[in-house]
Protein backbone atom coordinates (compact mmCIF):
# COMPACT_ATOMS: atom_id res chain seq x y z
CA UNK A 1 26.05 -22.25 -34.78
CA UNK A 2 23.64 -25.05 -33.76
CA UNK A 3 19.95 -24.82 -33.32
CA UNK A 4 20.63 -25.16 -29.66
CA UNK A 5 22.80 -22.21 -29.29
CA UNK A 6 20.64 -20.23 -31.49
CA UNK A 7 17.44 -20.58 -29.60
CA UNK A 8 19.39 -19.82 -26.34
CA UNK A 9 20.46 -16.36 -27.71
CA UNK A 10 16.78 -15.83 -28.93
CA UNK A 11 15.54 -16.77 -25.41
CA UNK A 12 18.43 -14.48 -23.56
CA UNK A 13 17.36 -11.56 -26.26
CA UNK A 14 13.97 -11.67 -24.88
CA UNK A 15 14.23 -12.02 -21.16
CA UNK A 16 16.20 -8.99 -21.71
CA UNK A 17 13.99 -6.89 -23.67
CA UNK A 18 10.96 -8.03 -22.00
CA UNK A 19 9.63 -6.21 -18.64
CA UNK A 20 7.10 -7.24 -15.90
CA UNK A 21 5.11 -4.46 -14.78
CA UNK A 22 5.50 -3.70 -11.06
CA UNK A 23 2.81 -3.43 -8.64
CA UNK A 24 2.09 0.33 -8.09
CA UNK A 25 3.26 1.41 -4.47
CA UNK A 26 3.35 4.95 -3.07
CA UNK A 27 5.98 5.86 -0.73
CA UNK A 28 5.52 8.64 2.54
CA UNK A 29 8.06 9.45 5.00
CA UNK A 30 7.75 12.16 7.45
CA UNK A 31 6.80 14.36 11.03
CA UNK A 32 4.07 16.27 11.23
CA UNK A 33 2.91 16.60 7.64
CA UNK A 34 -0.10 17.05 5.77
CA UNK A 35 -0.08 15.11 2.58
CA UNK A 36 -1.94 12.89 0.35
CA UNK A 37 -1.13 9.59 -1.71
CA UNK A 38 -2.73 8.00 -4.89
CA UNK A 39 -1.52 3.92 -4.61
CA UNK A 40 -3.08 2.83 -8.17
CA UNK A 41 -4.49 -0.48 -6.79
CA UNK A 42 -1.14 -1.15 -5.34
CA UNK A 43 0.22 -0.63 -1.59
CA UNK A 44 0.73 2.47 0.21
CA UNK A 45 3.68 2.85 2.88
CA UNK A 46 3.41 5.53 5.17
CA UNK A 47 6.82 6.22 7.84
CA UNK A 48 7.07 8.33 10.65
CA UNK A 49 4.98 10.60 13.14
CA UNK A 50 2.10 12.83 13.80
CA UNK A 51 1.21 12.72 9.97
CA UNK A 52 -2.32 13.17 8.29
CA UNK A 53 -2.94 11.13 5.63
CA UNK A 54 -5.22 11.21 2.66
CA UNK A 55 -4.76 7.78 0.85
CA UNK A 56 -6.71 6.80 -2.40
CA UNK A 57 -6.82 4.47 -5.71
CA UNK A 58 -8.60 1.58 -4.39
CA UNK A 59 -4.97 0.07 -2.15
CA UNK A 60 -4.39 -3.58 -1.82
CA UNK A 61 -2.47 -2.71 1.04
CA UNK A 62 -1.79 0.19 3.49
CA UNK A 63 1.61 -0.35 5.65
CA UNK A 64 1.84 1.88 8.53
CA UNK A 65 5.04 2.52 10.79
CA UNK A 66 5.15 4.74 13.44
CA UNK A 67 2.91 6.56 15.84
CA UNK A 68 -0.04 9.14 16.17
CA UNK A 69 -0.33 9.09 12.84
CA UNK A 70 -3.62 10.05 11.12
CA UNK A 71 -4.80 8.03 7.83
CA UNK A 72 -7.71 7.94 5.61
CA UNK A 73 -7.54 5.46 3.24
CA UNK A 74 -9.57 3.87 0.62
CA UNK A 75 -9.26 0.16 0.12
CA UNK A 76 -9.87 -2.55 -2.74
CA UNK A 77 -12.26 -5.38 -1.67
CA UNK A 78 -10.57 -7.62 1.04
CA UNK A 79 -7.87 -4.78 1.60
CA UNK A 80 -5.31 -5.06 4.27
CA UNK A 81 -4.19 -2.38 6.94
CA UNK A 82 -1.24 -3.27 8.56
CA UNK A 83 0.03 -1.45 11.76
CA UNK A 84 3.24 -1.34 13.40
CA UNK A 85 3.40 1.24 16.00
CA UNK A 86 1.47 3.42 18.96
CA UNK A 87 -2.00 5.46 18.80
CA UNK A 88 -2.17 5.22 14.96
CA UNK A 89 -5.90 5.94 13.57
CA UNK A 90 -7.08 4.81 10.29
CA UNK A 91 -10.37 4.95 8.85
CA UNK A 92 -11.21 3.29 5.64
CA UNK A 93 -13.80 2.78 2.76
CA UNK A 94 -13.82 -0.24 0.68
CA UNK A 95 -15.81 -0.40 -2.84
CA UNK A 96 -18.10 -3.26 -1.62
CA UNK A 97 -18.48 -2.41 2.14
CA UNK A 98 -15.91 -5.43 2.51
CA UNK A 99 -13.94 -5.41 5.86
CA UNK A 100 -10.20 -5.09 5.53
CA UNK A 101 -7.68 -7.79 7.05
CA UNK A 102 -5.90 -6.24 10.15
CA UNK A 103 -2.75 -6.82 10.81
CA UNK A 104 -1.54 -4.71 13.78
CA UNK A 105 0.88 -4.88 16.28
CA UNK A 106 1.53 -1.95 19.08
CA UNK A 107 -0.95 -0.22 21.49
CA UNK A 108 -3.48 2.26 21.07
CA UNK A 109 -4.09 1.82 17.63
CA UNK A 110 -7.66 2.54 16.24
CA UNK A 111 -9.47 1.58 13.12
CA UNK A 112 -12.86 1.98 11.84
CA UNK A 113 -14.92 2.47 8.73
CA UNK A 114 -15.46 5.79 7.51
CA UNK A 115 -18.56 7.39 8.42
CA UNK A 116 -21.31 8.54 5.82
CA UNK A 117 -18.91 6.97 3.24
């Protein structure tokens, strides 16, 4: 065996046995629900309607389909809400006061920061 085939195998040993953390994410899907979400500094997806939503662990992200949903979320600095959908209202805290980045498309969607927070 040369050296070059030798160091490939080495190589092609550890990609395999070597793993890349993933960023966190926390998953919802569902009518009319009641529920809450810890997104671990990660991003929080939340599908469907007429849900109330209790999101913490500091998101990078909160991804919102649907409509009339309800969502409290708290934010990392420089957090982004995104919005796809119809009467959606989100309120959020941030560590820092920081405003989040707002990305929304649809109508009657409402977002604010969280009051006495």
């Amino acid at each position: 065996m040369t050296f070059g085939k030798f160091a490939y195998l080495c190589l092609a040993g550890f990609a395999l046995t070597t793993t890349i953390p993933a960023a966190a994410q926390a998953q919802f899907e569902g009518a009319g629900e009641h529920a809450e979400l810890d997104c671990d500094g990660g991003v929080a997806r939340i599908e469907g309607a007429s849900n109330v939503m209790t999101v913490t662990g500091r998101c990078s992200q909160v991804v919102i389909e649907g409509a009339d949903n309800e969502v409290h979320v708290e934010l990392a600095s420089k957090g982004v809400i995104h919005i796809e959908g119809a009467s959606n209202r989100v309120t959020w805290t941030t560590p820092d006061g920081s405003k989040p980045q707002l990305r929304v498309s649809g109508a009657g969607n409402r977002i604010s920061a969280a009051r006495g927070r």
